[in-house]
C-alpha atoms as a PDB file:
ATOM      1  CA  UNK A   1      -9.656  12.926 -11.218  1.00  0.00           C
ATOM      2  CA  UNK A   2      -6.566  14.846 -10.491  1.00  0.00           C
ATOM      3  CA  UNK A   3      -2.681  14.449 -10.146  1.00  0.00           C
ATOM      4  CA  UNK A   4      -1.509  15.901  -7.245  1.00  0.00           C
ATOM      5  CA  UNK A   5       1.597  15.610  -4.598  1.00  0.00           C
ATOM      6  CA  UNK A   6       1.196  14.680  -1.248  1.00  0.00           C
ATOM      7  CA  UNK A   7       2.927  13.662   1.685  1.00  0.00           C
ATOM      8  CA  UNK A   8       3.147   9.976   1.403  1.00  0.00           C
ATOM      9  CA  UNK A   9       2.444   9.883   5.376  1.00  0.00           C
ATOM     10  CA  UNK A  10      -0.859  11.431   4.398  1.00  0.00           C
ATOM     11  CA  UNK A  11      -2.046   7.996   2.762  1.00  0.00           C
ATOM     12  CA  UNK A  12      -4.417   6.188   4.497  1.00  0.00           C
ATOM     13  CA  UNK A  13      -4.908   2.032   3.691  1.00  0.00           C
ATOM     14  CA  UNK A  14      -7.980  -0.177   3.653  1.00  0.00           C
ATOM     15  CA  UNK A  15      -6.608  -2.440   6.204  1.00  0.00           C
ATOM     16  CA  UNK A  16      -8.591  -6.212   6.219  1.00  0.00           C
ATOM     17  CA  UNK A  17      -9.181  -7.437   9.866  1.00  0.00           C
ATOM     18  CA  UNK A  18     -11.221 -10.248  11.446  1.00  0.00           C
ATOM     19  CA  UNK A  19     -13.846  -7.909  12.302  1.00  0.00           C
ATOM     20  CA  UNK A  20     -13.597  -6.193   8.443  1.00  0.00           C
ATOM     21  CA  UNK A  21     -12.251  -3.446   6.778  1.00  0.00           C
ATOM     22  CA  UNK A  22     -10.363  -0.807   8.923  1.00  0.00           C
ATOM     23  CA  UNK A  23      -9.274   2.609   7.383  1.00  0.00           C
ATOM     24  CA  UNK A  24      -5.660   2.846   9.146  1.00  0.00           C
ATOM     25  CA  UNK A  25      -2.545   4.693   8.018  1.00  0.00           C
ATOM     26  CA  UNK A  26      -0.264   4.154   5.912  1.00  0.00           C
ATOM     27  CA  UNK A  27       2.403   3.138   8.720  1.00  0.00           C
ATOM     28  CA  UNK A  28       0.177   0.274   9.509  1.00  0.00           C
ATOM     29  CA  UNK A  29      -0.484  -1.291   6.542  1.00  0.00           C
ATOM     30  CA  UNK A  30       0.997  -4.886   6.583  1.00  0.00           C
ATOM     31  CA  UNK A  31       3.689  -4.342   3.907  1.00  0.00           C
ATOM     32  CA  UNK A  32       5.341  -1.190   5.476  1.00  0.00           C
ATOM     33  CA  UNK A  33       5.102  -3.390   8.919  1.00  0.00           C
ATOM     34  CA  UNK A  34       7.506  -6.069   7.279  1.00  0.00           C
ATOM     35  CA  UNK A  35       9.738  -3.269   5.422  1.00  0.00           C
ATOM     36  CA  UNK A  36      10.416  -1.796   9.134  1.00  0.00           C
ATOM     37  CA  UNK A  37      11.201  -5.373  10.002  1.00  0.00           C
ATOM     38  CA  UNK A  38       8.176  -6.923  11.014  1.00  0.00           C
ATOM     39  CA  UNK A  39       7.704  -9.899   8.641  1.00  0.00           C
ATOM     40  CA  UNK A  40       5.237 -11.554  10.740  1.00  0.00           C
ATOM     41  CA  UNK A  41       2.874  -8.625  10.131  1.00  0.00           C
ATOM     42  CA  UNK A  42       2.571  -9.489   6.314  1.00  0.00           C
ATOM     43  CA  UNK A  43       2.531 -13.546   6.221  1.00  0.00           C
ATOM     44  CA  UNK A  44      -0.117 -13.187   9.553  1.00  0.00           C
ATOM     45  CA  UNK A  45      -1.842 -10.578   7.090  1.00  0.00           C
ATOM     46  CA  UNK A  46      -2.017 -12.892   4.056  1.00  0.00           C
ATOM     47  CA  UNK A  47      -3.286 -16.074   6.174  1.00  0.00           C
ATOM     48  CA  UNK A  48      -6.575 -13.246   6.949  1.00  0.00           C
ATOM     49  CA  UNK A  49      -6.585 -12.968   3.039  1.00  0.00           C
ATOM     50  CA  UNK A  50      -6.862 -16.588   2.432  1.00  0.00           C
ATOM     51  CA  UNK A  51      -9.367 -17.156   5.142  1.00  0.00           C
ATOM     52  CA  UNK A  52     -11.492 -14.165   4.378  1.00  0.00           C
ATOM     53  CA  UNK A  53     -11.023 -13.998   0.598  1.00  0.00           C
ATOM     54  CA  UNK A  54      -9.416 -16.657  -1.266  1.00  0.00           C
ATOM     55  CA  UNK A  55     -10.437 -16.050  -4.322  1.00  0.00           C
ATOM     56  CA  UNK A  56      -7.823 -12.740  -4.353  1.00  0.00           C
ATOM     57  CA  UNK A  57      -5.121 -12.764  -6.139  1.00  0.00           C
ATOM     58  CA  UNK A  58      -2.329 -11.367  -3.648  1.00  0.00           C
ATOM     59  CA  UNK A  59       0.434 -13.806  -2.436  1.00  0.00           C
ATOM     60  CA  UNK A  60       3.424 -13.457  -0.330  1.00  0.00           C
ATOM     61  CA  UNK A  61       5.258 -14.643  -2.989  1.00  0.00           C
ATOM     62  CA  UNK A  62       4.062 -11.670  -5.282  1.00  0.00           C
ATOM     63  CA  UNK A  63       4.819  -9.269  -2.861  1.00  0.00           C
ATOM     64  CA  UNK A  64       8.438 -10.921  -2.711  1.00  0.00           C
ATOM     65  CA  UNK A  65       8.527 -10.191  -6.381  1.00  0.00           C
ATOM     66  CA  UNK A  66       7.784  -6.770  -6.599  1.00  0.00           C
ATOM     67  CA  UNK A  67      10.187  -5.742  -3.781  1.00  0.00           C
ATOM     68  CA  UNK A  68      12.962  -7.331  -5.994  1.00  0.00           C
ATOM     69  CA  UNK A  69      11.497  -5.584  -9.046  1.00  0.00           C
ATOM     70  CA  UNK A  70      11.245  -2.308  -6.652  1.00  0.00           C
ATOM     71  CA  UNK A  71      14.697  -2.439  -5.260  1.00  0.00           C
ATOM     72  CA  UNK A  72      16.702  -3.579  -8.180  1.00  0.00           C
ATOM     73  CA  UNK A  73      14.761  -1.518 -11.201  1.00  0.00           C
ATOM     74  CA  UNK A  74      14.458   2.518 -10.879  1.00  0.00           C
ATOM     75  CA  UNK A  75      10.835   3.112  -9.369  1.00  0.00           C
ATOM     76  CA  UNK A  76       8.462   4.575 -12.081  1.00  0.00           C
ATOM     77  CA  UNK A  77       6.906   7.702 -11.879  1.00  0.00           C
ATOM     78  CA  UNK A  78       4.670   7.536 -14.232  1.00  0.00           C
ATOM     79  CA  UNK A  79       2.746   4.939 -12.068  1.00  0.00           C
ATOM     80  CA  UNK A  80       0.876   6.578  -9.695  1.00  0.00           C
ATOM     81  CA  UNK A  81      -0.768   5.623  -6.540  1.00  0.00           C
ATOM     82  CA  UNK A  82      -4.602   5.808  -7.038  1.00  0.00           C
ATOM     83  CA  UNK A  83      -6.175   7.165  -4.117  1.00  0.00           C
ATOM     84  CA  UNK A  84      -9.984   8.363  -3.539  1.00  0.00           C
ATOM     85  CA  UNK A  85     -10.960  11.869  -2.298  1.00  0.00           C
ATOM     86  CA  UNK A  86     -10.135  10.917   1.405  1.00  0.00           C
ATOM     87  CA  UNK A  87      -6.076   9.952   0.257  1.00  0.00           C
ATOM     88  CA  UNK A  88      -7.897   5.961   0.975  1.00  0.00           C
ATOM     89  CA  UNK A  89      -5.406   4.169  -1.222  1.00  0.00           C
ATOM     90  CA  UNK A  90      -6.763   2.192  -4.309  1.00  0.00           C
ATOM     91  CA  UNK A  91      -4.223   0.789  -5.780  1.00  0.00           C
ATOM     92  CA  UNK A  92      -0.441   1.040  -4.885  1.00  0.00           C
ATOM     93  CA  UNK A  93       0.053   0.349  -1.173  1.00  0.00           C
ATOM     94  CA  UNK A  94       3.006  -2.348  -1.707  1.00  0.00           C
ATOM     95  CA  UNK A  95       4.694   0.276  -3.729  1.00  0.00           C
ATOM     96  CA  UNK A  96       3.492   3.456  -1.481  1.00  0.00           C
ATOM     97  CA  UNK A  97       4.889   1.422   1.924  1.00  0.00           C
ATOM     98  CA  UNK A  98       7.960   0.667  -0.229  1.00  0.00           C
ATOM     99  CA  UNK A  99       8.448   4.525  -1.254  1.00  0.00           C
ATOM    100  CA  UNK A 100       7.694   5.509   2.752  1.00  0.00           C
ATOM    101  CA  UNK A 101      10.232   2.956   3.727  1.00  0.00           C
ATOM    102  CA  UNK A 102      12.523   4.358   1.557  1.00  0.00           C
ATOM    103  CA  UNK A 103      12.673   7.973   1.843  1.00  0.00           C
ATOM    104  CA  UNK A 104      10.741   8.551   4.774  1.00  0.00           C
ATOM    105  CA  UNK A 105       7.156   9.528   5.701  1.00  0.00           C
ATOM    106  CA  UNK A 106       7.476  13.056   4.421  1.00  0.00           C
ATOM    107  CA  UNK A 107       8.543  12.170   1.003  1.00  0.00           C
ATOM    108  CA  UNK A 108       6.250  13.864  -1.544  1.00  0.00           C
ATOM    109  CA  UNK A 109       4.627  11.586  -4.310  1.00  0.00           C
ATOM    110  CA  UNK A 110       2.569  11.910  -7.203  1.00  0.00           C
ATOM    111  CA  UNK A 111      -1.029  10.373  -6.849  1.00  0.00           C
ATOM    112  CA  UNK A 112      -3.906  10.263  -9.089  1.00  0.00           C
ATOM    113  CA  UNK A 113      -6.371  11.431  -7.115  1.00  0.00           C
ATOM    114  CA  UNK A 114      -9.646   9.691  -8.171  1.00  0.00           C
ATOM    115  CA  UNK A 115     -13.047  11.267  -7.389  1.00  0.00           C
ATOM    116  CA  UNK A 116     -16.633   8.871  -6.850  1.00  0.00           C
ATOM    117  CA  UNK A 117     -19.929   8.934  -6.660  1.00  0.00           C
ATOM    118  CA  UNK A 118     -20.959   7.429  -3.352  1.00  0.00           C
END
């Protein structure tokens, strides 16, 4: 692994369709869709979740929850987006869209880039 800054732009997300699993940008995941106003983009995106895989622990109430936590708490550094080698986000795309959203896509973040064995 390695902690590096990037363009937050240059984050890509695993985005669940009806057809599967769609590497997309970061500007189309769900959760930046409903921070730039498009709410129907995240509740249509959780109803694929709870057809495909209900057994997953993501909720539109939980997202609800962390954008209070995000907005009314001082974002934390010190936890970092996990991406793989390709910038594919891992973990942190609620918070990710949220920093995008917030200072724009050229905003430099901290990620901890995390290298696999394929």
């Amino acid at each position: 692994y390695v902690i590096e800054k990037v363009k937050i732009s240059n984050l890509r997300f695993n985005k669940l369709t009806s057809q599967g699993y769609r590497l997309v940008p970061l500007a189309k995941a769900p959760a930046y869709q409903y921070l730039q106003g498009d709410e129907k983009a995240y509740k249509n995106y959780m109803k694929l979740y709870q057809k495909y895989e209900p057994d997953t622990e993501r909720s539109e109430q939980r997202f609800y929850e962390l954008l209070d936590s995000l907005n009314n708490s001082s974002y934390d550094e010190s936890k970092m987006i996990a991406v793989d080698g390709m910038y594919m986000i891992l973990d942190g795309a609620h918070r990710a869209s949220w920093l995008m959203n917030k200072h724009g896509g050229d905003y430099e973040v901290k990620v901890l880039k995390i290298y696999r064995k394929m």
